[in-house]
N, C-alpha and C. Protein backbone atom coordinates (compact mmCIF):
# COMPACT_ATOMS: atom_id res chain seq x y z
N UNK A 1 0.83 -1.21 0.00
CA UNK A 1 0.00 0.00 0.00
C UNK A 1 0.87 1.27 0.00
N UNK A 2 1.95 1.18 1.00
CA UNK A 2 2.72 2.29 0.84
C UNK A 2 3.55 2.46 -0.68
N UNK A 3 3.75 1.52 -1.00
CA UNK A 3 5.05 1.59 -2.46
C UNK A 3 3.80 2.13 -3.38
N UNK A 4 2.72 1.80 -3.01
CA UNK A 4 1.71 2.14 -4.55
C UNK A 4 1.63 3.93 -3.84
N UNK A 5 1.40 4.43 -3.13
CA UNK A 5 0.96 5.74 -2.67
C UNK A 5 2.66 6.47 -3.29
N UNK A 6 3.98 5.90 -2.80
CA UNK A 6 4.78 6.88 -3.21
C UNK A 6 4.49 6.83 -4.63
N UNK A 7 4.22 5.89 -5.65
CA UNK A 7 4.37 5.77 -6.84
C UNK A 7 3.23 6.78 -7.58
N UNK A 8 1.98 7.03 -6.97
CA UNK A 8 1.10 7.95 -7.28
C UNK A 8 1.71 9.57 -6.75
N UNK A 9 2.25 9.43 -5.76
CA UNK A 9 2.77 10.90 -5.48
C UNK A 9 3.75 10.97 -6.27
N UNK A 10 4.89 10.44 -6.42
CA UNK A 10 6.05 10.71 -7.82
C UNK A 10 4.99 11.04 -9.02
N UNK A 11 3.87 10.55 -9.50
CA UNK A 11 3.25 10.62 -10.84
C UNK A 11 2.90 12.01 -10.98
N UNK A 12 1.86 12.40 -9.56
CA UNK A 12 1.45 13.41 -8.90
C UNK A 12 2.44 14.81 -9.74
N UNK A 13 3.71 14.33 -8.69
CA UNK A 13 4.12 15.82 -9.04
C UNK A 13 5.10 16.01 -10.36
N UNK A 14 5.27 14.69 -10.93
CA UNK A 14 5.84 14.91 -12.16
C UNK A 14 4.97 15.81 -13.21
N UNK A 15 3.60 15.53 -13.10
CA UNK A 15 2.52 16.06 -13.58
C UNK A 15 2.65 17.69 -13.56
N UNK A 16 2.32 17.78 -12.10
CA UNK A 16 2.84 19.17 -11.94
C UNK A 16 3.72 20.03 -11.98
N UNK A 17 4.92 19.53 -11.53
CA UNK A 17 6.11 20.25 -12.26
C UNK A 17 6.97 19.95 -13.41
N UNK A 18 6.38 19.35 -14.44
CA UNK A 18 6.87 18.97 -15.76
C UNK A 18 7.23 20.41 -16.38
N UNK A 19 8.78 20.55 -16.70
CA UNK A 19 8.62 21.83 -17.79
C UNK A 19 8.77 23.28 -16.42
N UNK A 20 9.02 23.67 -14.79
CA UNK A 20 8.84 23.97 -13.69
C UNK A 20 10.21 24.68 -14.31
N UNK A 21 10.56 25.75 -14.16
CA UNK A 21 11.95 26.82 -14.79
C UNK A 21 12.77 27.04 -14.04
N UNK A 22 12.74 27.62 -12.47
CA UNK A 22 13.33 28.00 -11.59
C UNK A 22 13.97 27.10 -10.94
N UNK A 23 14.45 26.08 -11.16
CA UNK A 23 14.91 25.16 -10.20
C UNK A 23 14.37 24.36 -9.21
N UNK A 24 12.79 23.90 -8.99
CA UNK A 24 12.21 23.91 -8.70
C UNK A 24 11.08 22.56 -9.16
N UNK A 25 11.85 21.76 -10.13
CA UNK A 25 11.17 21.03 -10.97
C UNK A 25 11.02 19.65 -10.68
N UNK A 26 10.67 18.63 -11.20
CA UNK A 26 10.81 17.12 -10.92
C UNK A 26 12.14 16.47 -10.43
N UNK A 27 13.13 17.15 -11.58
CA UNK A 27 14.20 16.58 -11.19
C UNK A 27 14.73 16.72 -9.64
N UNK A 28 14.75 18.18 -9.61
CA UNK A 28 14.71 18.57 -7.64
C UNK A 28 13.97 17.81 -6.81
N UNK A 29 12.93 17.22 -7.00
CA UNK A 29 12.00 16.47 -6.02
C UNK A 29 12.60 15.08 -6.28
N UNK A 30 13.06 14.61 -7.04
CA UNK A 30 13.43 12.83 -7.14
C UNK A 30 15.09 13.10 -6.68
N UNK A 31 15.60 14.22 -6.38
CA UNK A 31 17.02 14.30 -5.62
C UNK A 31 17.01 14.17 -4.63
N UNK A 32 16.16 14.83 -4.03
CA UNK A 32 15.70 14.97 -2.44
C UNK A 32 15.33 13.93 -2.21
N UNK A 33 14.15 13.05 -2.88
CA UNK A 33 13.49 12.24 -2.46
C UNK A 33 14.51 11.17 -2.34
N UNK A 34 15.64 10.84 -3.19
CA UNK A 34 16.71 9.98 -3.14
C UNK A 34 17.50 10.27 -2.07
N UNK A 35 18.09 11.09 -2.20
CA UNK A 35 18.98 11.87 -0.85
C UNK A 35 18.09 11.24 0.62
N UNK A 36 16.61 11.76 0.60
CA UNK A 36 15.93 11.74 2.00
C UNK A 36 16.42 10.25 2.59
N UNK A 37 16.13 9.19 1.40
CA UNK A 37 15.99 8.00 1.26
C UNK A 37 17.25 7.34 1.98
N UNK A 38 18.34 8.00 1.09
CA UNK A 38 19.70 7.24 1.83
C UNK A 38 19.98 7.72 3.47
N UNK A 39 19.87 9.22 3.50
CA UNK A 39 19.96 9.61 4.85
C UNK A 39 18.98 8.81 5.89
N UNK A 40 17.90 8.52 5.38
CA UNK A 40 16.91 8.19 6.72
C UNK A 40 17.03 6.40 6.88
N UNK A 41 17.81 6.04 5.71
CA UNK A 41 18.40 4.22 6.22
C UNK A 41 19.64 4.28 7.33
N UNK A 42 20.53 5.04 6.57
CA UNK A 42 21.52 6.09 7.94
C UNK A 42 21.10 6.48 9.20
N UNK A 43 20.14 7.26 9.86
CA UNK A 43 19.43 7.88 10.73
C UNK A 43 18.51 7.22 11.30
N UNK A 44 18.02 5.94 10.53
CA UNK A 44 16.79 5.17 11.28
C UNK A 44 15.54 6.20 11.50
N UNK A 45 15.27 6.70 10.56
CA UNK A 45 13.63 7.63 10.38
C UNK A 45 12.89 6.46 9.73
N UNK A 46 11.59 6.97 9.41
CA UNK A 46 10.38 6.35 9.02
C UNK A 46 10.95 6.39 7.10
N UNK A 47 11.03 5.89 6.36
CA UNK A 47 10.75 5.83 5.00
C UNK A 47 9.64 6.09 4.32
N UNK A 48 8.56 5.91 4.74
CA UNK A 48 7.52 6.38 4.06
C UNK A 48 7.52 7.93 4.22
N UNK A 49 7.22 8.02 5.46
CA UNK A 49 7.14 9.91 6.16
C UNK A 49 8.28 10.62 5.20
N UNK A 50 9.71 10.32 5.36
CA UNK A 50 10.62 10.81 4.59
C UNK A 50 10.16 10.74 3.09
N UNK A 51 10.12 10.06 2.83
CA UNK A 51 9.58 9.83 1.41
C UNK A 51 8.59 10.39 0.90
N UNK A 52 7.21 10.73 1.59
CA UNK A 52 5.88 11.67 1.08
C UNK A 52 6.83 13.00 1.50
N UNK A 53 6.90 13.16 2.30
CA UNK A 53 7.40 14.70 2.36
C UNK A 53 8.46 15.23 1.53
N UNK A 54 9.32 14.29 1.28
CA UNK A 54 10.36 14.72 0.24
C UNK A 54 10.16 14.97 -1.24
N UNK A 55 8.75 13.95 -1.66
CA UNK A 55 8.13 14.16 -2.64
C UNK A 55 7.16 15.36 -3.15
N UNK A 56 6.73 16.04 -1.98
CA UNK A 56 5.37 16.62 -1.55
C UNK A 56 5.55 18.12 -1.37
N UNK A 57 7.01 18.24 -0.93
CA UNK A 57 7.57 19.14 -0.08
C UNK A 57 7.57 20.76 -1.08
N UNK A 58 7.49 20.59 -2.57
CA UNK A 58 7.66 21.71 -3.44
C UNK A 58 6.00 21.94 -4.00
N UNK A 59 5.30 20.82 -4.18
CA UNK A 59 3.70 21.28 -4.00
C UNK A 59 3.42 22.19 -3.44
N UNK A 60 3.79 22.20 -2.19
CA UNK A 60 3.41 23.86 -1.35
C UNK A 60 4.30 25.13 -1.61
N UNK A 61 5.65 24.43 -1.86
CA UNK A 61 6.18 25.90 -2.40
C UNK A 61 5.57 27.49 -2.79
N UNK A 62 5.57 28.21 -1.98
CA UNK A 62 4.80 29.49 -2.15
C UNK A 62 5.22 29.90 -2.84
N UNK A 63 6.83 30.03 -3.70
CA UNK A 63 7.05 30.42 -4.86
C UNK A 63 6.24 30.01 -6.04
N UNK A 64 5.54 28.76 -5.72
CA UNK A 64 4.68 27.98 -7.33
C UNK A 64 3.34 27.90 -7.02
N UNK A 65 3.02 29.11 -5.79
CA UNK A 65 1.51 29.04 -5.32
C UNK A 65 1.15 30.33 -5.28
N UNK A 66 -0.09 30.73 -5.41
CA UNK A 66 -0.45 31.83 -4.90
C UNK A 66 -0.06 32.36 -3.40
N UNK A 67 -0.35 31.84 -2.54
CA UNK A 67 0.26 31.89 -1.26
C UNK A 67 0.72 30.73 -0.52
N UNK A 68 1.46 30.61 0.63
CA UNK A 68 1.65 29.31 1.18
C UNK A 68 0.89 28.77 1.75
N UNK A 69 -0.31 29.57 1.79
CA UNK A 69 -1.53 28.62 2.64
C UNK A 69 -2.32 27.89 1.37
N UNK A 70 -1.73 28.63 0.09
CA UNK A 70 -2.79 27.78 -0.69
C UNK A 70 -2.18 26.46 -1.15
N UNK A 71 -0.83 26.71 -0.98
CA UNK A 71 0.25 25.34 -1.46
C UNK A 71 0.09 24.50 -0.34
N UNK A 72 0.22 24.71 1.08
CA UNK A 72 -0.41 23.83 2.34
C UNK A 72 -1.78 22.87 1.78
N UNK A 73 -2.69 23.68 1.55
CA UNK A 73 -4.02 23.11 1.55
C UNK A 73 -3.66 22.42 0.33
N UNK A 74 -3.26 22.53 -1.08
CA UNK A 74 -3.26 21.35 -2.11
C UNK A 74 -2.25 19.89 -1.49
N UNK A 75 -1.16 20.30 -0.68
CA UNK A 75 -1.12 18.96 -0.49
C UNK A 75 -1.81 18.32 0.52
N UNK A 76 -2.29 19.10 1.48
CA UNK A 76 -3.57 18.66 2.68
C UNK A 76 -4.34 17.41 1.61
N UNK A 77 -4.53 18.65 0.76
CA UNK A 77 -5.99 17.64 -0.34
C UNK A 77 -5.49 16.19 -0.37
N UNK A 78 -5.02 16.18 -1.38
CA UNK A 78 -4.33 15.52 -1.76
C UNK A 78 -3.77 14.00 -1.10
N UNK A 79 -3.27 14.07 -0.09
CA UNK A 79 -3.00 13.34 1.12
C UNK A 79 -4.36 12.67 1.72
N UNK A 80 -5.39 13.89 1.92
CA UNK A 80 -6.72 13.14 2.06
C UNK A 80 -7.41 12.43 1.43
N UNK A 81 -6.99 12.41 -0.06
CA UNK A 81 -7.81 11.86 -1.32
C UNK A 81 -7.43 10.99 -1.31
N UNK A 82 -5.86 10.77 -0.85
CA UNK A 82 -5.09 9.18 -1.34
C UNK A 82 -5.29 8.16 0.34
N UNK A 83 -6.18 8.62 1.69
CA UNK A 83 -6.09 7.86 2.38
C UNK A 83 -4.78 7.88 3.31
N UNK A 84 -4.12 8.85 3.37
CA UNK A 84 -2.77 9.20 4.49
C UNK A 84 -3.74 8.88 5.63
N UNK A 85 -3.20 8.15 6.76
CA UNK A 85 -3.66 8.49 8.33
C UNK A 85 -3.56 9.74 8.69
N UNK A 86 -4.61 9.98 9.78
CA UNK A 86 -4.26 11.48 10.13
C UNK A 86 -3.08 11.27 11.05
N UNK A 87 -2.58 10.84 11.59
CA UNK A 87 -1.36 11.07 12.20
C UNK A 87 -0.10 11.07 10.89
N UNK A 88 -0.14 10.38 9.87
CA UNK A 88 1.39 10.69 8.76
C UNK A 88 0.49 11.80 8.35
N UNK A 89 -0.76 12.04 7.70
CA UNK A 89 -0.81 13.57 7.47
C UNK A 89 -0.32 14.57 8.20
N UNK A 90 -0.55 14.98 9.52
CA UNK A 90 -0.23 15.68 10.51
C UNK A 90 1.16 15.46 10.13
N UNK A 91 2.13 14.75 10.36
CA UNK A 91 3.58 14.74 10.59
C UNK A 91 4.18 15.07 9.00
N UNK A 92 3.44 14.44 8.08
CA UNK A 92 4.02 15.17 6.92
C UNK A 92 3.67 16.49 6.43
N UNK A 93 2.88 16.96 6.95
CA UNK A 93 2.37 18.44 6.82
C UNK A 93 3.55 19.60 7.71
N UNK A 94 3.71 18.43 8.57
CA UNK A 94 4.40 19.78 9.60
C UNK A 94 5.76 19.89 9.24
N UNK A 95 6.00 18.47 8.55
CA UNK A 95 7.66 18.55 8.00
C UNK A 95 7.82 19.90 6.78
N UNK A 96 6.72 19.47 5.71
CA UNK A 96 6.64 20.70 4.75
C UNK A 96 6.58 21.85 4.94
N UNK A 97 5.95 22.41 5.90
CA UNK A 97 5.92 23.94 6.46
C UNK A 97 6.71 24.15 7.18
N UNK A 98 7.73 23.37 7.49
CA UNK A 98 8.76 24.18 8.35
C UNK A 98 10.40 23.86 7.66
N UNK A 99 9.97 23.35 6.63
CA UNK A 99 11.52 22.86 5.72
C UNK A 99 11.98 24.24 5.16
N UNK A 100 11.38 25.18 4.92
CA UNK A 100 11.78 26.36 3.85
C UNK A 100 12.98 27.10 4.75
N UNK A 101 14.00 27.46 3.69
CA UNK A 101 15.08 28.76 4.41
C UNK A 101 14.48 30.09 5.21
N UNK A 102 13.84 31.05 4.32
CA UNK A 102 12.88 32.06 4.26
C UNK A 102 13.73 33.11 5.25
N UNK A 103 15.05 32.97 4.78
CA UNK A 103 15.85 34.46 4.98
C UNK A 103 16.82 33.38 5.91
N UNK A 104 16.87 32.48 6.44
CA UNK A 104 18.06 32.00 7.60
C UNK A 104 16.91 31.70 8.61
N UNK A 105 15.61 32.17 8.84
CA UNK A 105 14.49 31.80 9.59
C UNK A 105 13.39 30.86 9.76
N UNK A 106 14.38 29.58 9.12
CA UNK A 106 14.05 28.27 8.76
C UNK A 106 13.41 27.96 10.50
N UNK A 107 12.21 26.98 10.73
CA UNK A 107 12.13 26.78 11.85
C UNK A 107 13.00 25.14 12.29
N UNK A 108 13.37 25.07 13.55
CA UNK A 108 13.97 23.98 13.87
C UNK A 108 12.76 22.88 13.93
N UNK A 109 13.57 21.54 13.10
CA UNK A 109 12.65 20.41 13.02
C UNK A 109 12.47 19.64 14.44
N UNK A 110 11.33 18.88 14.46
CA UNK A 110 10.74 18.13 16.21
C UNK A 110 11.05 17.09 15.54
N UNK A 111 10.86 16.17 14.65
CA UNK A 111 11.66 14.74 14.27
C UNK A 111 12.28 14.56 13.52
N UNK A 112 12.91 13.39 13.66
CA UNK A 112 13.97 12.92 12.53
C UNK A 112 13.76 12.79 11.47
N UNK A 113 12.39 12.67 10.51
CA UNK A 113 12.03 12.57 9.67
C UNK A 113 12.19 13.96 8.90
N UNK A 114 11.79 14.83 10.07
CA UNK A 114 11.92 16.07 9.28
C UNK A 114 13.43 16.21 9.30
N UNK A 115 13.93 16.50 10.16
CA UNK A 115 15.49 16.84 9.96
C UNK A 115 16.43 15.80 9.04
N UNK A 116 15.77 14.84 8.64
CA UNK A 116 16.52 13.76 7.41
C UNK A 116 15.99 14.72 5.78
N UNK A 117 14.41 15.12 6.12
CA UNK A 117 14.11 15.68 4.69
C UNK A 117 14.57 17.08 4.89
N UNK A 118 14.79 17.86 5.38
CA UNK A 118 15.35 19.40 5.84
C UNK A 118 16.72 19.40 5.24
N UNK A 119 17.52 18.35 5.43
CA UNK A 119 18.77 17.87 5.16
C UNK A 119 19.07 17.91 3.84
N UNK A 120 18.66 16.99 2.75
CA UNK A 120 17.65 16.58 1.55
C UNK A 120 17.80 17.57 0.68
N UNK A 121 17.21 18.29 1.20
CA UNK A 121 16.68 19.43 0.59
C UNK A 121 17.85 20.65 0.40
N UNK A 122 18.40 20.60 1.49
CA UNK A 122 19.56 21.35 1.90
C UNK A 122 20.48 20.72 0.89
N UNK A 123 21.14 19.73 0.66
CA UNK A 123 21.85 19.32 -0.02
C UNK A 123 21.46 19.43 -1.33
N UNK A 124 20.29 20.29 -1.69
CA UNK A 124 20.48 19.39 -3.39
C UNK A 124 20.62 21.02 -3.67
N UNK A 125 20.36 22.04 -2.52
CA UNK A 125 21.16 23.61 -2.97
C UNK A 125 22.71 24.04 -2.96
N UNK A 126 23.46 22.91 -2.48
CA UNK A 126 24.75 23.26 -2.51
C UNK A 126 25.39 22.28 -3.19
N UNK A 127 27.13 22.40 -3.77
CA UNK A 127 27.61 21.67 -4.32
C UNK A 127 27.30 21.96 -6.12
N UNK A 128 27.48 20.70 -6.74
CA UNK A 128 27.76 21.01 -8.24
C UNK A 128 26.07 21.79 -8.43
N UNK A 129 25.58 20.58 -8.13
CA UNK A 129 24.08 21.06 -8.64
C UNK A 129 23.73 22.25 -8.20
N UNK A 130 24.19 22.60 -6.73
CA UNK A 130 23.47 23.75 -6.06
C UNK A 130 24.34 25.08 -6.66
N UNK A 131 25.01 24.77 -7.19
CA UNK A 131 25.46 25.98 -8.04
C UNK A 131 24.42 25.84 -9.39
N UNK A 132 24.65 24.94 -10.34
CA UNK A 132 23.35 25.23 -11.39
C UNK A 132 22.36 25.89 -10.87
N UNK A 133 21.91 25.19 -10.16
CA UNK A 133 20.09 25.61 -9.52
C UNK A 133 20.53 27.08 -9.25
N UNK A 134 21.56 27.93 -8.29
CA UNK A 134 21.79 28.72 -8.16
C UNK A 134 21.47 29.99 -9.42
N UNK A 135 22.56 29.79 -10.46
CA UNK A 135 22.14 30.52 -11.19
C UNK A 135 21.09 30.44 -12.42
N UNK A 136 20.84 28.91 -12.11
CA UNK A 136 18.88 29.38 -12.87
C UNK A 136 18.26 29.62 -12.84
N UNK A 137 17.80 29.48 -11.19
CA UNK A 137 17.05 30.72 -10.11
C UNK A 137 16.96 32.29 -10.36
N UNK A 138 18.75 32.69 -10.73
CA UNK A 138 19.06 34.02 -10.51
C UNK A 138 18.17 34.17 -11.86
N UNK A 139 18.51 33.31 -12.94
CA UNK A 139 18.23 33.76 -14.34
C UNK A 139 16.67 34.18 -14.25
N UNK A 140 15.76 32.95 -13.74
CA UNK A 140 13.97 32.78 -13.56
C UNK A 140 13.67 34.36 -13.11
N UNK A 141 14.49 35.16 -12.31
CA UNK A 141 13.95 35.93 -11.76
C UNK A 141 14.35 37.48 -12.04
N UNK A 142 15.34 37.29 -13.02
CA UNK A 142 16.19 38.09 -13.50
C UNK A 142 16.96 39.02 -13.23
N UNK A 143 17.74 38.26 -11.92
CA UNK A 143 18.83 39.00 -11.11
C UNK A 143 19.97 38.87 -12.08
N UNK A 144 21.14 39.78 -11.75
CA UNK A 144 22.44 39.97 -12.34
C UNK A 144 23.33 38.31 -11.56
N UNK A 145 24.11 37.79 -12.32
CA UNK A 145 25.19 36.81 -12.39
C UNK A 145 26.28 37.59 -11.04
N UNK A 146 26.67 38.78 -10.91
CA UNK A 146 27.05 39.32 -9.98
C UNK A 146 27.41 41.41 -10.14
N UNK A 147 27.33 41.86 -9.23
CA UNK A 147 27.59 43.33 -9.10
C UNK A 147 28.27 43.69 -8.09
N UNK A 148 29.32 43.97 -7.98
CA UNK A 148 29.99 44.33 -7.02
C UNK A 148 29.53 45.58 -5.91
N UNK A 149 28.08 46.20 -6.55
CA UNK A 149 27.95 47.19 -5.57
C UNK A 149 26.59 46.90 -5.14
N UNK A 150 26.08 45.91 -5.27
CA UNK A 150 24.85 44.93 -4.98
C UNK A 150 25.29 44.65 -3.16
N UNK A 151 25.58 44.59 -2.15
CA UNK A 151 26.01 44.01 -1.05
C UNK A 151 25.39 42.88 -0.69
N UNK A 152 25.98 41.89 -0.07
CA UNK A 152 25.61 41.00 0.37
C UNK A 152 24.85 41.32 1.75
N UNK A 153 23.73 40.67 1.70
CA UNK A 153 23.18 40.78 3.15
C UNK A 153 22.82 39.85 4.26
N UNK A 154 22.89 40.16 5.50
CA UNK A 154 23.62 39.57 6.45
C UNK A 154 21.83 38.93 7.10
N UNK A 155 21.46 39.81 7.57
CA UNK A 155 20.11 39.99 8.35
C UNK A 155 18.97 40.58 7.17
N UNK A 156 18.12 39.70 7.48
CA UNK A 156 16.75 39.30 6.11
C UNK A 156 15.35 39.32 6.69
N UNK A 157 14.66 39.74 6.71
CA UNK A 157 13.11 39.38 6.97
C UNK A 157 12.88 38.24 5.41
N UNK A 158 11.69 37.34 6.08
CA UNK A 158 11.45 36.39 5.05
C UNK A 158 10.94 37.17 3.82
N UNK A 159 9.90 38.54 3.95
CA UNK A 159 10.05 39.10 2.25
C UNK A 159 11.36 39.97 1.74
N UNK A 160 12.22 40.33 2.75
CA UNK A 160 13.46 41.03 2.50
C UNK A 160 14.20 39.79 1.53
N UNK A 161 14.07 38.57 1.97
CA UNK A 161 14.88 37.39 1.23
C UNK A 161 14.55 37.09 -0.20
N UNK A 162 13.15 37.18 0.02
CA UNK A 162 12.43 37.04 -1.27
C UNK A 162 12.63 37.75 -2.29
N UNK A 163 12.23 39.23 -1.58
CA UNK A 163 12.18 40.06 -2.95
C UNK A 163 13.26 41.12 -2.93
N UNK A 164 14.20 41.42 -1.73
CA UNK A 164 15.07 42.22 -2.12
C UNK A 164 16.01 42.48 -3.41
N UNK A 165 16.88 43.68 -3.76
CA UNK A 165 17.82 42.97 -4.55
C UNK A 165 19.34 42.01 -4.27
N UNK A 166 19.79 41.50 -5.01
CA UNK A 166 20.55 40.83 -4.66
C UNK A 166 21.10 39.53 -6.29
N UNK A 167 22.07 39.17 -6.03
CA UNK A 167 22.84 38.72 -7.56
C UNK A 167 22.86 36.95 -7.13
N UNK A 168 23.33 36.55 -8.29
CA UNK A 168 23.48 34.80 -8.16
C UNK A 168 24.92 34.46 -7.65
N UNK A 169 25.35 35.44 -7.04
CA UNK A 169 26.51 35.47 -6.62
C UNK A 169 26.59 35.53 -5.05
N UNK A 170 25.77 36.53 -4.83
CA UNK A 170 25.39 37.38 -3.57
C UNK A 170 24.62 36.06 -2.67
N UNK A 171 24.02 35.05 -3.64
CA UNK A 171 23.17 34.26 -3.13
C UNK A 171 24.14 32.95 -1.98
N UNK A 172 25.04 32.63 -3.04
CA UNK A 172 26.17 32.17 -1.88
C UNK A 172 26.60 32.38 -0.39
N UNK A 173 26.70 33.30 -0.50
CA UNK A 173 27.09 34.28 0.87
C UNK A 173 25.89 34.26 2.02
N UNK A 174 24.43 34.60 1.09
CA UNK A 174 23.57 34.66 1.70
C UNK A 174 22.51 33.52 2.17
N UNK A 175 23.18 32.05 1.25
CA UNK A 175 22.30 31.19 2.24
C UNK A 175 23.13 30.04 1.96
N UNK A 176 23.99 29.71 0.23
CA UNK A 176 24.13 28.32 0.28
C UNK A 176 25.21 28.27 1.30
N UNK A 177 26.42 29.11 1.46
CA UNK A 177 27.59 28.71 2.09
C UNK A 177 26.84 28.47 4.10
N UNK A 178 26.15 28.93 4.11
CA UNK A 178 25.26 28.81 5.64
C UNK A 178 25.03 26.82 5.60
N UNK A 179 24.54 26.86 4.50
CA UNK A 179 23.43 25.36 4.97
C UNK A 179 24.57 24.17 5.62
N UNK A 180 25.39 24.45 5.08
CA UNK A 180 26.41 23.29 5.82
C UNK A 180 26.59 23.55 7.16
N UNK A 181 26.83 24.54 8.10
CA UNK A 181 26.10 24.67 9.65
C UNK A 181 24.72 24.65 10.18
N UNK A 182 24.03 24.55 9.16
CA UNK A 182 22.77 23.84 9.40
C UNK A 182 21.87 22.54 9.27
N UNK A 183 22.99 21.72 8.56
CA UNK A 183 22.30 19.97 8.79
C UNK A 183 22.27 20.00 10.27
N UNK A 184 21.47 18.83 9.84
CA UNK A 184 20.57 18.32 11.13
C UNK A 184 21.22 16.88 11.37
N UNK A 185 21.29 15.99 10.37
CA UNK A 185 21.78 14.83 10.88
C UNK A 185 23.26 14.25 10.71
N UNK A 186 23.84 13.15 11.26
CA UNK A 186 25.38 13.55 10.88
C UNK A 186 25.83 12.88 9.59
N UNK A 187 24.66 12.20 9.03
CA UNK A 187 25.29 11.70 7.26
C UNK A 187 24.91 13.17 7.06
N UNK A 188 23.79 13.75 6.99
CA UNK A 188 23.47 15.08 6.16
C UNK A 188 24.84 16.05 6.63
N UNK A 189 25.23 15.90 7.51
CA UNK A 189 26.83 16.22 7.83
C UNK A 189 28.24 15.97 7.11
N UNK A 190 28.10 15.06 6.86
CA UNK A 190 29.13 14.29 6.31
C UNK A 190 28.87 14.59 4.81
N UNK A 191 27.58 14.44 3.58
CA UNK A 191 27.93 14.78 2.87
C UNK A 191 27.77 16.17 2.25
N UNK A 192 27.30 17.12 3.38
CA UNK A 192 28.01 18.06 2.88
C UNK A 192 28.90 19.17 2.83
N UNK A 193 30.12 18.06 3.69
CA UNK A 193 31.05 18.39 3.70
C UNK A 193 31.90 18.86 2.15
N UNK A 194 31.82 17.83 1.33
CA UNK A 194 32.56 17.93 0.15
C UNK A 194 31.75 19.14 -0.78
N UNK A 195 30.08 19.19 -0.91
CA UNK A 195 29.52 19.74 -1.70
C UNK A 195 29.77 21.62 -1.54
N UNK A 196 29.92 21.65 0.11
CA UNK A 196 30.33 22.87 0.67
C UNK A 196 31.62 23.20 -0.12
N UNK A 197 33.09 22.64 -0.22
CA UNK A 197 34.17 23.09 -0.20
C UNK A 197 34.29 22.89 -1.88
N UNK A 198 33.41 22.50 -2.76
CA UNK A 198 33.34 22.78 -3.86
C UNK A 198 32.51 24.13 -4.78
N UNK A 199 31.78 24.30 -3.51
CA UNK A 199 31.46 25.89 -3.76
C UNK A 199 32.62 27.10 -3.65
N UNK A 200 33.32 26.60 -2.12
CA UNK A 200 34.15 27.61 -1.84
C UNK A 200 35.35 27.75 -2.88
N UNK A 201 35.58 26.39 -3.76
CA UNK A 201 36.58 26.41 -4.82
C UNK A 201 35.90 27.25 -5.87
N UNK A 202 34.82 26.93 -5.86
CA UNK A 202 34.18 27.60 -7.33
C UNK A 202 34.16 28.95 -7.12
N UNK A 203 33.92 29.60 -6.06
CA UNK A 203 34.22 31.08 -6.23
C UNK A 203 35.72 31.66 -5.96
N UNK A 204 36.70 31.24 -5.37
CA UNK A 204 37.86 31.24 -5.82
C UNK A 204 38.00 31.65 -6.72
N UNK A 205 37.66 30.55 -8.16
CA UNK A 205 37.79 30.42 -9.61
C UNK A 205 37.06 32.23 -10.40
N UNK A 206 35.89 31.89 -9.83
CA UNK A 206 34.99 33.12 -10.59
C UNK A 206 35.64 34.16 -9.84
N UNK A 207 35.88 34.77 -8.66
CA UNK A 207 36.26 36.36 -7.96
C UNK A 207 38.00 36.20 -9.04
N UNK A 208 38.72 35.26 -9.45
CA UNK A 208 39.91 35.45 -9.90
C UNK A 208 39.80 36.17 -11.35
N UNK A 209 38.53 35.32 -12.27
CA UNK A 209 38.38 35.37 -13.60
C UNK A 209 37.98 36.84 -13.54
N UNK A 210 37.18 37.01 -12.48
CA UNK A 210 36.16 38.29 -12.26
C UNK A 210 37.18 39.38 -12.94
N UNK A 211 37.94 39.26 -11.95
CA UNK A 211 39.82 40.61 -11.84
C UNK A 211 40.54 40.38 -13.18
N UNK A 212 40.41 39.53 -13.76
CA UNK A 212 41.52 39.51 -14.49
C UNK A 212 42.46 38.37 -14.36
N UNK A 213 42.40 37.67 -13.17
CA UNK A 213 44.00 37.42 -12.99
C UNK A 213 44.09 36.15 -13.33
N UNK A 214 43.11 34.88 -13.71
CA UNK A 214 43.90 33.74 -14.63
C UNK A 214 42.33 34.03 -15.49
């Protein structure tokens, strides 16, 4: 029963985010959902819970909703239509609304399930990929690649994060190089260790090219 429900939620949101621009798309949800997967055999979480929520988790995305209460309530639906218990509803609901960055004012997760998919998620913004996603994001929204008189900012209200200005450069500074002091579990620790210090190489590379100097 459970393998048939993830297999309708993968269908689910392939549906919906087929063709999704911002980084934000199928492929992002079957990373996570893989990622959640290995971390929570590591961590000893629930697999299913990890698994709907990791799948589920960009449905509500308020960036791909009118508001976040309206992205809440479609996967509420949804969950109800397919027969979730109300207790994995409840627990996968609460994982989704509290997974988002939203300036550094991410809320701290109450289980392991969440802090395995929080993790997940975290990881698929840093490293090789989380640099792509980085600047396809910047592109979706049509920030500058970088400006030197753009500043990086330190302290964010969640619409200051959103909609301030700010570059695909600036974005580094301002959340991916953070997420690696913010896993939650210690594989989500461990791998992103490497994905972190391949960012910090990659801008090395770009602030050098930036100047001139190789």
């Amino acid at each position: 029963m459970e393998s048939k429900i993830i297999e309708e939620a993968q269908q689910y949101v392939k549906e919906t985010l087929s063709g999704e621009g911002s980084g934000h798309d199928w492929w992002h949800i079957y990373r996570v959902y893989k990622l959640a997967i290995t971390i929570a055999e590591k961590e000893g979480a629930d697999r299913f819970i990890c698994s709907m929520a990791a799948l589920l988790h960009d449905i509500a995305d308020e960036k791909l909703n009118s508001s976040e209460e309206a992205g809440m309530q479609k996967v509420s639906s949804w969950l109800s239509d397919h027969k979730i218990t109300a207790t994995d509803k409840i627990h996968i609901l609460e994982i989704i609304s509290s997974m988002s960055f939203k300036g550094g004012n991410s809320q701290g997760m109450q289980t392991i399930e969440g802090k395995v998919v929080q993790d997940a998620d975290r990881l698929d913004a840093i490293g090789a990929i989380g640099i792509a996603r980085a600047f396809t994001y910047s592109g979706h929204i049509g920030q500058l690649i970088y400006d030197p008189e753009i500043h990086v900012r330190s302290q964010m209200t969640k619409d200051e994060y959103r909609n301030g200005p700010s570059t695909a450069i600036n974005h580094f500074y301002e959340k991916l190089l953070t997420l690696k002091g913010r896993m939650n579990t210690e594989h989500g620790k461990k791998l992103a260790e490497a994905r972190h210090q391949l960012m910090e190489t990659y801008l090395d590379e770009f602030f050098h090219e930036w100047e001139g100097i190789k």
